[in-house]
PDB file of N, CA and C in Angstrom:
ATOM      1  N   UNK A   1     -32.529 -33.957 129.771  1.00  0.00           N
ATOM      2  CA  UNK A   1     -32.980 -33.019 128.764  1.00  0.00           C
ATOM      3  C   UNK A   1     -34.285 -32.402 129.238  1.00  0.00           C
ATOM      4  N   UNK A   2     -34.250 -31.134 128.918  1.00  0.00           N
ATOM      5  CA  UNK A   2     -35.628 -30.483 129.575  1.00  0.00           C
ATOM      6  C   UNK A   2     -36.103 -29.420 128.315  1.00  0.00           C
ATOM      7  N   UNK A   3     -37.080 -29.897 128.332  1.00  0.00           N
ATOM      8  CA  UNK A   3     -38.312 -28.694 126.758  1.00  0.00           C
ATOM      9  C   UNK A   3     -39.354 -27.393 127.741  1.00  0.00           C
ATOM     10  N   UNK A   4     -38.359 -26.354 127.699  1.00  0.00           N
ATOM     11  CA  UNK A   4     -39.487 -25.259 128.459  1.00  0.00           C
ATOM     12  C   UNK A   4     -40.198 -24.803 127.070  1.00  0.00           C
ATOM     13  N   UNK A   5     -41.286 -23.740 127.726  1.00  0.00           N
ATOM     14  CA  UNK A   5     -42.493 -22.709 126.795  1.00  0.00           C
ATOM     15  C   UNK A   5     -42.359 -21.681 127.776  1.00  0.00           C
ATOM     16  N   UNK A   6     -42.213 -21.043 127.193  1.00  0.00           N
ATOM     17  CA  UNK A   6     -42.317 -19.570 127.901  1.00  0.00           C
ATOM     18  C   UNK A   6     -42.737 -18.530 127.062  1.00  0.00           C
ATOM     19  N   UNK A   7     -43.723 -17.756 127.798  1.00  0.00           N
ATOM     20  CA  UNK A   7     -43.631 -16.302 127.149  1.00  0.00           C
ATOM     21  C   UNK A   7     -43.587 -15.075 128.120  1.00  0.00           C
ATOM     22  N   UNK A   8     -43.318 -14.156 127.201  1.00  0.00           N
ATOM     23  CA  UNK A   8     -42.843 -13.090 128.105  1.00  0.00           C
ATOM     24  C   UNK A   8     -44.183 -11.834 128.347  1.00  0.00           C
ATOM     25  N   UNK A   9     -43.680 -11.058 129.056  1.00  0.00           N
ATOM     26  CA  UNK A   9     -44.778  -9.844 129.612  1.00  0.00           C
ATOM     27  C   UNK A   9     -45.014  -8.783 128.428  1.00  0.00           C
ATOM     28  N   UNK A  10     -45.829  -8.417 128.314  1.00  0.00           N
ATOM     29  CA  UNK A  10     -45.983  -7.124 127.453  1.00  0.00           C
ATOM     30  C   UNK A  10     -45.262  -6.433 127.754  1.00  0.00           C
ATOM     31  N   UNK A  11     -44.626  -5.686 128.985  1.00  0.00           N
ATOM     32  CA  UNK A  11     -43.468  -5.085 128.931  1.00  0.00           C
ATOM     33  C   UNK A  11     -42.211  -5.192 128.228  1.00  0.00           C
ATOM     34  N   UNK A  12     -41.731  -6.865 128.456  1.00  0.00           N
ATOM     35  CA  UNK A  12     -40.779  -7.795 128.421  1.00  0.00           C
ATOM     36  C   UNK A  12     -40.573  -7.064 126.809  1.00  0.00           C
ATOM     37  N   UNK A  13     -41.777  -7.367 125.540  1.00  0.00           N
ATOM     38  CA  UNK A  13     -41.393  -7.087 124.740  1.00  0.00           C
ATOM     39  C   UNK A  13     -41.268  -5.941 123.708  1.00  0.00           C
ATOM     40  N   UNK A  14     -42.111  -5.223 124.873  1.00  0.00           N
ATOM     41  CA  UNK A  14     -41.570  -3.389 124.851  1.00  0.00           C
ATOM     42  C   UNK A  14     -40.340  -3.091 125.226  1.00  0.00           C
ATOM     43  N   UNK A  15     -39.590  -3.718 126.147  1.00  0.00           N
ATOM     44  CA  UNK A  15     -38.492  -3.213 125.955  1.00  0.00           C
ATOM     45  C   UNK A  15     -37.439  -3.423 124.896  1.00  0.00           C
ATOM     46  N   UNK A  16     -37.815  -5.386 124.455  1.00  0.00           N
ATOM     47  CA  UNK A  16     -37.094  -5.672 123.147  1.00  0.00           C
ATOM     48  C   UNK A  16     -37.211  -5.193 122.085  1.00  0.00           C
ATOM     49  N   UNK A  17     -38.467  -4.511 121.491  1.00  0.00           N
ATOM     50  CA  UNK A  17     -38.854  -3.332 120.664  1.00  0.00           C
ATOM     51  C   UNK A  17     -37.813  -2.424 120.480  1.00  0.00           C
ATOM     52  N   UNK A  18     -37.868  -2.085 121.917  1.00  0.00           N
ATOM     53  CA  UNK A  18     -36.743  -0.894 121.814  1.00  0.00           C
ATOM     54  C   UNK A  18     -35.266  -0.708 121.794  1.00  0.00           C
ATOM     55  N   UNK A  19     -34.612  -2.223 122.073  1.00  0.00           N
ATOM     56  CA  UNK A  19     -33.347  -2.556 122.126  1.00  0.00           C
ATOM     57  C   UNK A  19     -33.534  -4.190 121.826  1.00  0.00           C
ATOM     58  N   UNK A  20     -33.576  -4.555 120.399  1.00  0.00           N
ATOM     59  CA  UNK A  20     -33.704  -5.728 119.924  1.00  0.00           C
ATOM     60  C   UNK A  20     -32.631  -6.525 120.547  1.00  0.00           C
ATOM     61  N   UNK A  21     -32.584  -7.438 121.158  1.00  0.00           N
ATOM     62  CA  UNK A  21     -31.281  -8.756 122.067  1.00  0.00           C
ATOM     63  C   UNK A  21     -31.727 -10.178 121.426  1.00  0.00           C
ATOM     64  N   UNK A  22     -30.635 -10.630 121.124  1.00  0.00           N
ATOM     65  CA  UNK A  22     -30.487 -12.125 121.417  1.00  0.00           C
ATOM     66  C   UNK A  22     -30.118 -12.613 122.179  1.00  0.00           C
ATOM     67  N   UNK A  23     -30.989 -13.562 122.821  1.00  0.00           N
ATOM     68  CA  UNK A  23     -31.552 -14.025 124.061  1.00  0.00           C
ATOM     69  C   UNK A  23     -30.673 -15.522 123.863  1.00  0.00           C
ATOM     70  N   UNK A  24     -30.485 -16.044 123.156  1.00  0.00           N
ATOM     71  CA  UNK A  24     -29.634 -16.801 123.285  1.00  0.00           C
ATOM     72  C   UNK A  24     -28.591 -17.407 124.577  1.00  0.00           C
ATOM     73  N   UNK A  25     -27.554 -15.690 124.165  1.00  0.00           N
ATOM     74  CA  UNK A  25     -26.755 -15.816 124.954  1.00  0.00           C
ATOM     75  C   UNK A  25     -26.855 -15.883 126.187  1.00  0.00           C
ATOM     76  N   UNK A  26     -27.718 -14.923 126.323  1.00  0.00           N
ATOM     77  CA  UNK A  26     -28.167 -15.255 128.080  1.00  0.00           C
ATOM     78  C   UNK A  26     -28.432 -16.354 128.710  1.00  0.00           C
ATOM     79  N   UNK A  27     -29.661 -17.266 127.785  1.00  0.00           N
ATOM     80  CA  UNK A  27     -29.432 -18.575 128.094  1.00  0.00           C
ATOM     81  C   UNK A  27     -28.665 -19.358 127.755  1.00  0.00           C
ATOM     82  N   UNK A  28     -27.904 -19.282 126.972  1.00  0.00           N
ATOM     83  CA  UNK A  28     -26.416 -20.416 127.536  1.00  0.00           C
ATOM     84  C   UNK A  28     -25.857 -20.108 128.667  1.00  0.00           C
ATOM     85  N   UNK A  29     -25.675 -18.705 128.854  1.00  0.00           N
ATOM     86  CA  UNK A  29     -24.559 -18.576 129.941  1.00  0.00           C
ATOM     87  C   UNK A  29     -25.676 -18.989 131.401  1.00  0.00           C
ATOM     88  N   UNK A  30     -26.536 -18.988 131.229  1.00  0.00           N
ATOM     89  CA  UNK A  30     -27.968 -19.451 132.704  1.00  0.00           C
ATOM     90  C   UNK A  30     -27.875 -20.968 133.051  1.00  0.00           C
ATOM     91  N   UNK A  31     -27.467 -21.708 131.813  1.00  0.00           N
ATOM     92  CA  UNK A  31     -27.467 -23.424 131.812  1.00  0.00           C
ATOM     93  C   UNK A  31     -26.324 -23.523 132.550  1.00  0.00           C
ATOM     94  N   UNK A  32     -25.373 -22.652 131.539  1.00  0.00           N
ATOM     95  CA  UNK A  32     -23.819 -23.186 131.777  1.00  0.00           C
ATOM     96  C   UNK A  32     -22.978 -23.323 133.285  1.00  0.00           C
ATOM     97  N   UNK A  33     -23.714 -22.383 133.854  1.00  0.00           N
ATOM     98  CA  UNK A  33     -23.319 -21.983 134.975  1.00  0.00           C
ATOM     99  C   UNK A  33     -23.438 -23.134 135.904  1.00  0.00           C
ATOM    100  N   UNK A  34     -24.622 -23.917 135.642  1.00  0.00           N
ATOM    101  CA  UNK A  34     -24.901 -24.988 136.694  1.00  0.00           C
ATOM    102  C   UNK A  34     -24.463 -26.360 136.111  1.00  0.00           C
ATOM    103  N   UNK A  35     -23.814 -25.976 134.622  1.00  0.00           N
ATOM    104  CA  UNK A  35     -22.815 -27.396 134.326  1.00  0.00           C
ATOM    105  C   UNK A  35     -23.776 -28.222 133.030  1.00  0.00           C
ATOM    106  N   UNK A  36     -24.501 -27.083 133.056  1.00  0.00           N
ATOM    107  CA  UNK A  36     -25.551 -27.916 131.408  1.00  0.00           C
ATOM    108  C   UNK A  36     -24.963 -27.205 129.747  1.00  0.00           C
ATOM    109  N   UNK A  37     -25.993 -27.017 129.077  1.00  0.00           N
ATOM    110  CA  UNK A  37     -25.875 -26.667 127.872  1.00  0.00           C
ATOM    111  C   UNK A  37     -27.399 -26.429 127.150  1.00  0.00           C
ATOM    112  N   UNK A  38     -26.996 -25.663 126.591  1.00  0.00           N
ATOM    113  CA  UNK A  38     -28.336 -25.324 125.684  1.00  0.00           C
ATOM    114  C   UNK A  38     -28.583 -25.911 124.197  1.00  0.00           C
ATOM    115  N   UNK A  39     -29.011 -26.456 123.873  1.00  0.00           N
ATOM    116  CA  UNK A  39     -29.284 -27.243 122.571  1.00  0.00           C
ATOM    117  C   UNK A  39     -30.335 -26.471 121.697  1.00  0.00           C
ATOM    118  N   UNK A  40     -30.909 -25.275 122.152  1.00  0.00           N
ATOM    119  CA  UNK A  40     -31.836 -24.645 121.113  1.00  0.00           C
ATOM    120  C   UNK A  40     -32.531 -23.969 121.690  1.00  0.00           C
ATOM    121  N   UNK A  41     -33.047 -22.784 120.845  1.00  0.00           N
ATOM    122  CA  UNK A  41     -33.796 -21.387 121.603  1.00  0.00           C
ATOM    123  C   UNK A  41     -34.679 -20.988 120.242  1.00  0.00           C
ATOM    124  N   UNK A  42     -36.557 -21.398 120.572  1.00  0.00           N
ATOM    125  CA  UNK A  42     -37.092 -20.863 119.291  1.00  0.00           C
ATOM    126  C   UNK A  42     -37.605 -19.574 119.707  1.00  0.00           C
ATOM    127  N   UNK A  43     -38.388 -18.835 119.332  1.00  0.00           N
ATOM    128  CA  UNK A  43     -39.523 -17.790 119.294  1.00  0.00           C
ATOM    129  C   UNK A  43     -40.317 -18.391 118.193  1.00  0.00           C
ATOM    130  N   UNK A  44     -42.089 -18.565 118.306  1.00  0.00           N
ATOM    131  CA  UNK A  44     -42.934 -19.245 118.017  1.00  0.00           C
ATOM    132  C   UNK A  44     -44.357 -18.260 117.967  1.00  0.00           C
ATOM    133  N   UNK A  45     -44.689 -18.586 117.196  1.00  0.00           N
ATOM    134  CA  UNK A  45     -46.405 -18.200 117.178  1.00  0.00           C
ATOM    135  C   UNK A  45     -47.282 -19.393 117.736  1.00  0.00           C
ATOM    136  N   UNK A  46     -48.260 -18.442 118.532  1.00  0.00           N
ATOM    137  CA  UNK A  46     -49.113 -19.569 119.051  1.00  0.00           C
ATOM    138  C   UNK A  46     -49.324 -19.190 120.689  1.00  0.00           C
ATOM    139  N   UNK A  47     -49.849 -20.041 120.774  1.00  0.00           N
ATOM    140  CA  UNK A  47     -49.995 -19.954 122.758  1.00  0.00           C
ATOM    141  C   UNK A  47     -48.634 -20.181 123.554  1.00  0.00           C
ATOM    142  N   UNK A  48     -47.060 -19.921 123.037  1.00  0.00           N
ATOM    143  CA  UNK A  48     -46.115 -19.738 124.160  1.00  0.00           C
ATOM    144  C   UNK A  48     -45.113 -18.808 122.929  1.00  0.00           C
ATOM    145  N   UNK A  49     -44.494 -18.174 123.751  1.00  0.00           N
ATOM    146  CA  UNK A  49     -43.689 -16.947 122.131  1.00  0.00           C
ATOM    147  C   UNK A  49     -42.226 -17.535 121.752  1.00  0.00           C
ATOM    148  N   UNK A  50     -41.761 -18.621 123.207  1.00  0.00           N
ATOM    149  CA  UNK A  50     -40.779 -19.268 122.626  1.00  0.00           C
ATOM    150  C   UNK A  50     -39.970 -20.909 123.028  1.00  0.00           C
ATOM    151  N   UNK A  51     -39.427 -21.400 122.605  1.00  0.00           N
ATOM    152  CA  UNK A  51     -39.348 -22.524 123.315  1.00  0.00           C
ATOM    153  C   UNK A  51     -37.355 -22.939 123.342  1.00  0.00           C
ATOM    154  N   UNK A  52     -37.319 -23.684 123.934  1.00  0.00           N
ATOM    155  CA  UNK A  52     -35.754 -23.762 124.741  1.00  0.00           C
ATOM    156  C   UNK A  52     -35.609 -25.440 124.973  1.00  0.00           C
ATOM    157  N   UNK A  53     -34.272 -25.503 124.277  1.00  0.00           N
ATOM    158  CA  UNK A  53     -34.126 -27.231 124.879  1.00  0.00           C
ATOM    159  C   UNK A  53     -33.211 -27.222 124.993  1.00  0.00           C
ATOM    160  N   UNK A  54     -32.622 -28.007 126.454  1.00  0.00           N
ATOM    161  CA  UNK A  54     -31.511 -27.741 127.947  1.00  0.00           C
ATOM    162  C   UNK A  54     -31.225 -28.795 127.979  1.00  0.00           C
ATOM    163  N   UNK A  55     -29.888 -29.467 128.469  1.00  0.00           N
ATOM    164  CA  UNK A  55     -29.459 -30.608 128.972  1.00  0.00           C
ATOM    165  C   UNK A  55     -29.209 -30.008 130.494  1.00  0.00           C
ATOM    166  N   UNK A  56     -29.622 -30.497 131.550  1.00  0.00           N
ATOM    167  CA  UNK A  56     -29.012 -30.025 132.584  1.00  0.00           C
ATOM    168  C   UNK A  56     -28.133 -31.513 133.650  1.00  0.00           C
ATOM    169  N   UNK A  57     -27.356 -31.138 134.673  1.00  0.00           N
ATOM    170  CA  UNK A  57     -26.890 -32.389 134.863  1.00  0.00           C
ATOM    171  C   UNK A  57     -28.032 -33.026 136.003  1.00  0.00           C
ATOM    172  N   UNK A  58     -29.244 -32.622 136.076  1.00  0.00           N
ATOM    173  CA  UNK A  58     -29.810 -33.145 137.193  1.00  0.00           C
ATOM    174  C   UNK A  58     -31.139 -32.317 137.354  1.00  0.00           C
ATOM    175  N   UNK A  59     -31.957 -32.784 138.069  1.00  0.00           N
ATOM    176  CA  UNK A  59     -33.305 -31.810 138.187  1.00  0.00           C
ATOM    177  C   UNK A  59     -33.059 -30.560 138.794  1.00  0.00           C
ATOM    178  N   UNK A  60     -32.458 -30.523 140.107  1.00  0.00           N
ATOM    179  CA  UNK A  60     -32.154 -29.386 140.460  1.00  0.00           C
ATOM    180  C   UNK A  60     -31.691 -28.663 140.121  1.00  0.00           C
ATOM    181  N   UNK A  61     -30.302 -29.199 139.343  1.00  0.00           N
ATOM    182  CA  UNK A  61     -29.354 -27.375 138.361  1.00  0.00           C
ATOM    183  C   UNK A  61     -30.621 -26.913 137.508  1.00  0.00           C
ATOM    184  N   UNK A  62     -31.548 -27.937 136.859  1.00  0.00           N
ATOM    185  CA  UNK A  62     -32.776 -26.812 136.156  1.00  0.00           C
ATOM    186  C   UNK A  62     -33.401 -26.341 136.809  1.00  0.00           C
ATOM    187  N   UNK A  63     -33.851 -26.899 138.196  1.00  0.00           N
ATOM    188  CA  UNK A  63     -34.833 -25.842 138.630  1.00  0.00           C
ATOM    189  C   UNK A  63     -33.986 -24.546 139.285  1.00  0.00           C
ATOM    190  N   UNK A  64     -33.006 -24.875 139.486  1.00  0.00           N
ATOM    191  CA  UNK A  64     -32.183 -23.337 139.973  1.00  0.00           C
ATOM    192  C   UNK A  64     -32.081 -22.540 138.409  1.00  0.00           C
ATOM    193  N   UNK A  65     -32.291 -22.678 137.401  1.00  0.00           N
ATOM    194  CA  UNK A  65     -31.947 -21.956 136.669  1.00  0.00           C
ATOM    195  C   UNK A  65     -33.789 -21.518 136.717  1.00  0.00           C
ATOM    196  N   UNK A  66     -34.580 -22.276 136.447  1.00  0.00           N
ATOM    197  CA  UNK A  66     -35.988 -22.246 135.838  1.00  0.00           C
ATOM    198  C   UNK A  66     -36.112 -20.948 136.992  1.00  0.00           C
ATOM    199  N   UNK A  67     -35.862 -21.357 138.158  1.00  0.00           N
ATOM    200  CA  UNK A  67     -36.335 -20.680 139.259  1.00  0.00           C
ATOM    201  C   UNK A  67     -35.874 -19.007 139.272  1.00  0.00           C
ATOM    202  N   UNK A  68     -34.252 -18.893 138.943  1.00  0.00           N
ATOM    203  CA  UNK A  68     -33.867 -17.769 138.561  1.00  0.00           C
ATOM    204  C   UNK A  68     -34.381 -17.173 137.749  1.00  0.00           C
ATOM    205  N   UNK A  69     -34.942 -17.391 136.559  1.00  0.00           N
ATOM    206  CA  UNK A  69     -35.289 -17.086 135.576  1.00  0.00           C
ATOM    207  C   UNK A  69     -36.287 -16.260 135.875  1.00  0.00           C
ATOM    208  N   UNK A  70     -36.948 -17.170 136.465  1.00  0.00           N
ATOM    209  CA  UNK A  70     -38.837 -16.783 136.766  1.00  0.00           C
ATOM    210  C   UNK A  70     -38.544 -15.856 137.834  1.00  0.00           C
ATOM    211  N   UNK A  71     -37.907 -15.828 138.664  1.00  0.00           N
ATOM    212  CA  UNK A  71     -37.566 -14.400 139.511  1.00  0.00           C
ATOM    213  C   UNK A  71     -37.459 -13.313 138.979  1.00  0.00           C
ATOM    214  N   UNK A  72     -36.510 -13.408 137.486  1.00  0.00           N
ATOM    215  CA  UNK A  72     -36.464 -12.008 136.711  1.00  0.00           C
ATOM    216  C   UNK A  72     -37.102 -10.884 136.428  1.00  0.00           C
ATOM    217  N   UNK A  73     -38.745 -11.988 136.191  1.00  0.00           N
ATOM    218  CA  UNK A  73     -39.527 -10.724 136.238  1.00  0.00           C
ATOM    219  C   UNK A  73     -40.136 -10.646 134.797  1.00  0.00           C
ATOM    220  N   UNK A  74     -38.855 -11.227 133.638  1.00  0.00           N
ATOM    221  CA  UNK A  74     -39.659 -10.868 132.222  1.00  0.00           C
ATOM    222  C   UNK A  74     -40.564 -11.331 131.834  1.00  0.00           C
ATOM    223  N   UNK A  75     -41.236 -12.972 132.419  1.00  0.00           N
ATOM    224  CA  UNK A  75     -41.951 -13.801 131.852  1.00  0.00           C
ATOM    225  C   UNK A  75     -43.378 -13.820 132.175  1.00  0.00           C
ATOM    226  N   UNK A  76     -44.260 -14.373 131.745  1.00  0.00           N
ATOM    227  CA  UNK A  76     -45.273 -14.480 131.936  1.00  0.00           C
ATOM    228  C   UNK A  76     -45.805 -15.542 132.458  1.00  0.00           C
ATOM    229  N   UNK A  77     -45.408 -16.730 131.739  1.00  0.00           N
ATOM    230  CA  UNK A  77     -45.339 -17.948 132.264  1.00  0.00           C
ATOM    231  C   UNK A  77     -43.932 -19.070 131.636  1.00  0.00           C
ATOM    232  N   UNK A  78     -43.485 -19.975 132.051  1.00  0.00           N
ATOM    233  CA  UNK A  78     -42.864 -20.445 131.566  1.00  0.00           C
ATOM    234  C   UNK A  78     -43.531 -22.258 132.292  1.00  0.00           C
ATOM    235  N   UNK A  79     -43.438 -23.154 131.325  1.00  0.00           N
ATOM    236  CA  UNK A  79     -43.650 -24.732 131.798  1.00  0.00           C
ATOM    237  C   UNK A  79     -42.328 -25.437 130.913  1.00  0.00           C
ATOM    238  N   UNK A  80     -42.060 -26.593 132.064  1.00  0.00           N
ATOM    239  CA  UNK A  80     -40.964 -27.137 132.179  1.00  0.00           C
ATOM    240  C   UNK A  80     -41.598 -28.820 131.755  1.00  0.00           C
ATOM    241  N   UNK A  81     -40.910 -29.004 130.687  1.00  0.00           N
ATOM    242  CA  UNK A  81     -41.289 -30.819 130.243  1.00  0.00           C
ATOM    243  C   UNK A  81     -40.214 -31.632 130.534  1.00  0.00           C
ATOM    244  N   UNK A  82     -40.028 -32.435 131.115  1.00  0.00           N
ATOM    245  CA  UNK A  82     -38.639 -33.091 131.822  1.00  0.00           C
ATOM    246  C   UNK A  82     -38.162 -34.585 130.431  1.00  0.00           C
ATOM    247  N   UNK A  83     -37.272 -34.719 129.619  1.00  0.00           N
ATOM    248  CA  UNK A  83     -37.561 -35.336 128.611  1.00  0.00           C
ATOM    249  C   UNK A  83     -36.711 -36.769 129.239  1.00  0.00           C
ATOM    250  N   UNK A  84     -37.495 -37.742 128.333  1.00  0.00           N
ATOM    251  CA  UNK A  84     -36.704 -39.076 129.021  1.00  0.00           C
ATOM    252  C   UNK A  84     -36.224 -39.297 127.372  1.00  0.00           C
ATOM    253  N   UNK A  85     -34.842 -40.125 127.829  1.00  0.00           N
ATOM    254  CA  UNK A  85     -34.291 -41.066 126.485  1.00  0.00           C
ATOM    255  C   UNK A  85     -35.063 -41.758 126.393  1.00  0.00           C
ATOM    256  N   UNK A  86     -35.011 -42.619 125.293  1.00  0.00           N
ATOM    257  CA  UNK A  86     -35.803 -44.200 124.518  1.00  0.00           C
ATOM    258  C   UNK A  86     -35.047 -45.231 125.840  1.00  0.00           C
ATOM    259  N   UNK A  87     -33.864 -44.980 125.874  1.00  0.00           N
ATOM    260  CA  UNK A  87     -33.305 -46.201 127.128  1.00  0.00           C
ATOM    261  C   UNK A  87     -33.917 -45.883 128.553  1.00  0.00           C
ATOM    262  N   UNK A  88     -33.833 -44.703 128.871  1.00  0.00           N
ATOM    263  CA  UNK A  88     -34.744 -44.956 129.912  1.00  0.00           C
ATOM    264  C   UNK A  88     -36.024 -44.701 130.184  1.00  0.00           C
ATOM    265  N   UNK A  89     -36.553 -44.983 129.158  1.00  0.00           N
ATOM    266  CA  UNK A  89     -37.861 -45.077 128.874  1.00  0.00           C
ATOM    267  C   UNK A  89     -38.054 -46.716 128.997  1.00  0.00           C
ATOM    268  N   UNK A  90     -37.396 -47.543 128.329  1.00  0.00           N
ATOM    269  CA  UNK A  90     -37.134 -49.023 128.662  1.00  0.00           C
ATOM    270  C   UNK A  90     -36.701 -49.156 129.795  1.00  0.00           C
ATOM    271  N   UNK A  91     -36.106 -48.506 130.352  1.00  0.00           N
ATOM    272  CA  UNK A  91     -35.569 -48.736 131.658  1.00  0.00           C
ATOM    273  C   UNK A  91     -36.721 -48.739 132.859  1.00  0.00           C
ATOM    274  N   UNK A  92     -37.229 -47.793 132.422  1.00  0.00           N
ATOM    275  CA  UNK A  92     -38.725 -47.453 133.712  1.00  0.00           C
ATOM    276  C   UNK A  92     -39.650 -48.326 133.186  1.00  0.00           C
ATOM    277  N   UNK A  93     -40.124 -48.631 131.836  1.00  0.00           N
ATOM    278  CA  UNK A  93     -40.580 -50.112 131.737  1.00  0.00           C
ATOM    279  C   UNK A  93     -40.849 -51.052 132.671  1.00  0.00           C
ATOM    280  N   UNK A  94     -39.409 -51.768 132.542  1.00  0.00           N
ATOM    281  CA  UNK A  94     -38.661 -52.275 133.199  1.00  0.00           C
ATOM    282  C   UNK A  94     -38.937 -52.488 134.446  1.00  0.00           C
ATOM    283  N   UNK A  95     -39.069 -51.398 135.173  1.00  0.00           N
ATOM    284  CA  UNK A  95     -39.172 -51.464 136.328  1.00  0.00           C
ATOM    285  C   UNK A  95     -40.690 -51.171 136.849  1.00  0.00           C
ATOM    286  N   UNK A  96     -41.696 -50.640 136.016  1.00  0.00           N
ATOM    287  CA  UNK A  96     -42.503 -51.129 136.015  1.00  0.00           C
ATOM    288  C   UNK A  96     -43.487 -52.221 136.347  1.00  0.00           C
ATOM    289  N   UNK A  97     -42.666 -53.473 135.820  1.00  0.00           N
ATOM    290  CA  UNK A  97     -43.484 -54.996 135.853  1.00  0.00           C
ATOM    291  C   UNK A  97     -43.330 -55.074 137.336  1.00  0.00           C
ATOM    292  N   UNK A  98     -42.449 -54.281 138.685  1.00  0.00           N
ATOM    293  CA  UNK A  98     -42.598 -54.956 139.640  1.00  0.00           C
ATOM    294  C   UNK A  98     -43.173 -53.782 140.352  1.00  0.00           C
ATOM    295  N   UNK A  99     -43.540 -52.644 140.226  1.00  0.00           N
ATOM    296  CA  UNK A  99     -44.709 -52.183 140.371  1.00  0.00           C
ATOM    297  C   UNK A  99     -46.198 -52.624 140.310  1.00  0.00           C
ATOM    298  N   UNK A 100     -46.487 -52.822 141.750  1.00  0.00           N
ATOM    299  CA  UNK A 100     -47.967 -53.084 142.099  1.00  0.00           C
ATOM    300  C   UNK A 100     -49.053 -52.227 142.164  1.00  0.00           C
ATOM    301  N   UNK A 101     -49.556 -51.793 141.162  1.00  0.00           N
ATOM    302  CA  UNK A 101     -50.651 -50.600 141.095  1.00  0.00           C
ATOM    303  C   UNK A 101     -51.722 -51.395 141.411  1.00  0.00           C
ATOM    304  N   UNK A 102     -52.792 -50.423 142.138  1.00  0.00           N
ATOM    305  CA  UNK A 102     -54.336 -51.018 142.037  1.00  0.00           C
ATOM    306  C   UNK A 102     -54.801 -49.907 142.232  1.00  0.00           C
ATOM    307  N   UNK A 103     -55.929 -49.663 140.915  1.00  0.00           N
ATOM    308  CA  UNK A 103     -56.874 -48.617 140.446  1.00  0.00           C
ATOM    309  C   UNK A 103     -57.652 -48.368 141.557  1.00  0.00           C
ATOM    310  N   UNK A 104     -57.995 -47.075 142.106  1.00  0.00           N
ATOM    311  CA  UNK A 104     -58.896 -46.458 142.947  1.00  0.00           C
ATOM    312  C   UNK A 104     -59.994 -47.424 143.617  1.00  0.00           C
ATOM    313  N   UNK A 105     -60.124 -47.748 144.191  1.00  0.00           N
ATOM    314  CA  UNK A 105     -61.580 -48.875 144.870  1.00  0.00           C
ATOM    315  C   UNK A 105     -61.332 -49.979 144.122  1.00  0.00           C
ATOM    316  N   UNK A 106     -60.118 -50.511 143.795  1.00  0.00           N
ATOM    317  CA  UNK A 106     -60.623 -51.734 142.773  1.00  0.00           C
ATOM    318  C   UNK A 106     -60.776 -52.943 143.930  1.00  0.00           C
ATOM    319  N   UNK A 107     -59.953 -52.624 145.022  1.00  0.00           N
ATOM    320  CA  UNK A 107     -59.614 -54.126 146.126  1.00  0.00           C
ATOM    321  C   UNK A 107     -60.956 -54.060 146.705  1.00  0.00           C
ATOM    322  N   UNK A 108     -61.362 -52.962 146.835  1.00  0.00           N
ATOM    323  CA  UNK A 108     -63.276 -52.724 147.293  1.00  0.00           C
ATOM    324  C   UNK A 108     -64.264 -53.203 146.719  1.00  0.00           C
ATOM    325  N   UNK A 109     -64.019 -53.187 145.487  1.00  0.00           N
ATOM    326  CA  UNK A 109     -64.828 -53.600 144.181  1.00  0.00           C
ATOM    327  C   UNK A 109     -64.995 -54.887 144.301  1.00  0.00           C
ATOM    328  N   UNK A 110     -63.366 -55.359 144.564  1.00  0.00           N
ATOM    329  CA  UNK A 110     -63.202 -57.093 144.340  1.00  0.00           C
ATOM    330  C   UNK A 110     -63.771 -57.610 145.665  1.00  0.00           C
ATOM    331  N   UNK A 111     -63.800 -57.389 146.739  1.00  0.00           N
ATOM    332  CA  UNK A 111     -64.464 -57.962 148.105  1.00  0.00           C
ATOM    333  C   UNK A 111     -65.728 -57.839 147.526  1.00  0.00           C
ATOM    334  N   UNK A 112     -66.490 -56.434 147.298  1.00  0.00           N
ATOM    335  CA  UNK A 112     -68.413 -56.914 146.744  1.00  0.00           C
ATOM    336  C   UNK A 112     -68.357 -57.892 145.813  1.00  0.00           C
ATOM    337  N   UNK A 113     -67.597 -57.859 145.048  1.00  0.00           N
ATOM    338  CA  UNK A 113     -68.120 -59.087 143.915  1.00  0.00           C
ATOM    339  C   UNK A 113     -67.904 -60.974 144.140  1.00  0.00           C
ATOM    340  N   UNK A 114     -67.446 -60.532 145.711  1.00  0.00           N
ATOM    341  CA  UNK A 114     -67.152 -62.294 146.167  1.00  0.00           C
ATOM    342  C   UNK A 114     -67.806 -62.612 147.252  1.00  0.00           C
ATOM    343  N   UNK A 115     -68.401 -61.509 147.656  1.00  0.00           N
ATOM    344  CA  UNK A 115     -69.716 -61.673 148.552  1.00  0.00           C
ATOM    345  C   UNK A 115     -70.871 -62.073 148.016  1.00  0.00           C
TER     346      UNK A 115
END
């Protein structure tokens, strides 16, 4: 599942001014193509004009779409939030505990303090 923001160019919505579209369709048929689906298309007030939530089958069919997209030309910016389930959210947990992190200078830290 993927949550974009996008907004479009001042042009972008001079031209919709002038020939009002639902944008919708376009993005289903942009997902579909690479084997996803579209689950929702807002337009929003605020700092992005609209927002979009995608199932795609994999990172790459989104970024070939994200990427097409942003080639188009209409947007201004668009950011991509990559969404995790609750299970694999437990899952990376999970895998977590055998992940060995150590904070920036900490093994440095720990040699001065045993000197």
């Amino acid at each position: 599942m993927y949550l974009t923001r996008f907004s479009y160019t001042p042009e972008t919505w001079a031209r919709m001014i002038e020939n009002p579209e639902d944008r919708r369709e376009a993005a289903r048929t942009y997902i579909e193509s690479v084997g996803g689906k579209l689950h929702g298309f807002w337009y929003a007030f605020g700092e992005h004009d609209g927002w979009n939530l995608w199932e795609a089958p994999d990172n790459v069919s989104m970024a070939a779409v994200a990427l097409a997209i942003g080639a188009g030309g209409a947007l201004r910016s668009m950011e991509m939030t990559v969404l995790l389930s609750v299970e694999d959210t437990i899952e990376a947990l999970e895998k977590a505990k055998s992940v060995r992190y150590r904070p920036p200078a900490a093994y440095l830290h720990h040699l001065q303090s045993v000197t």
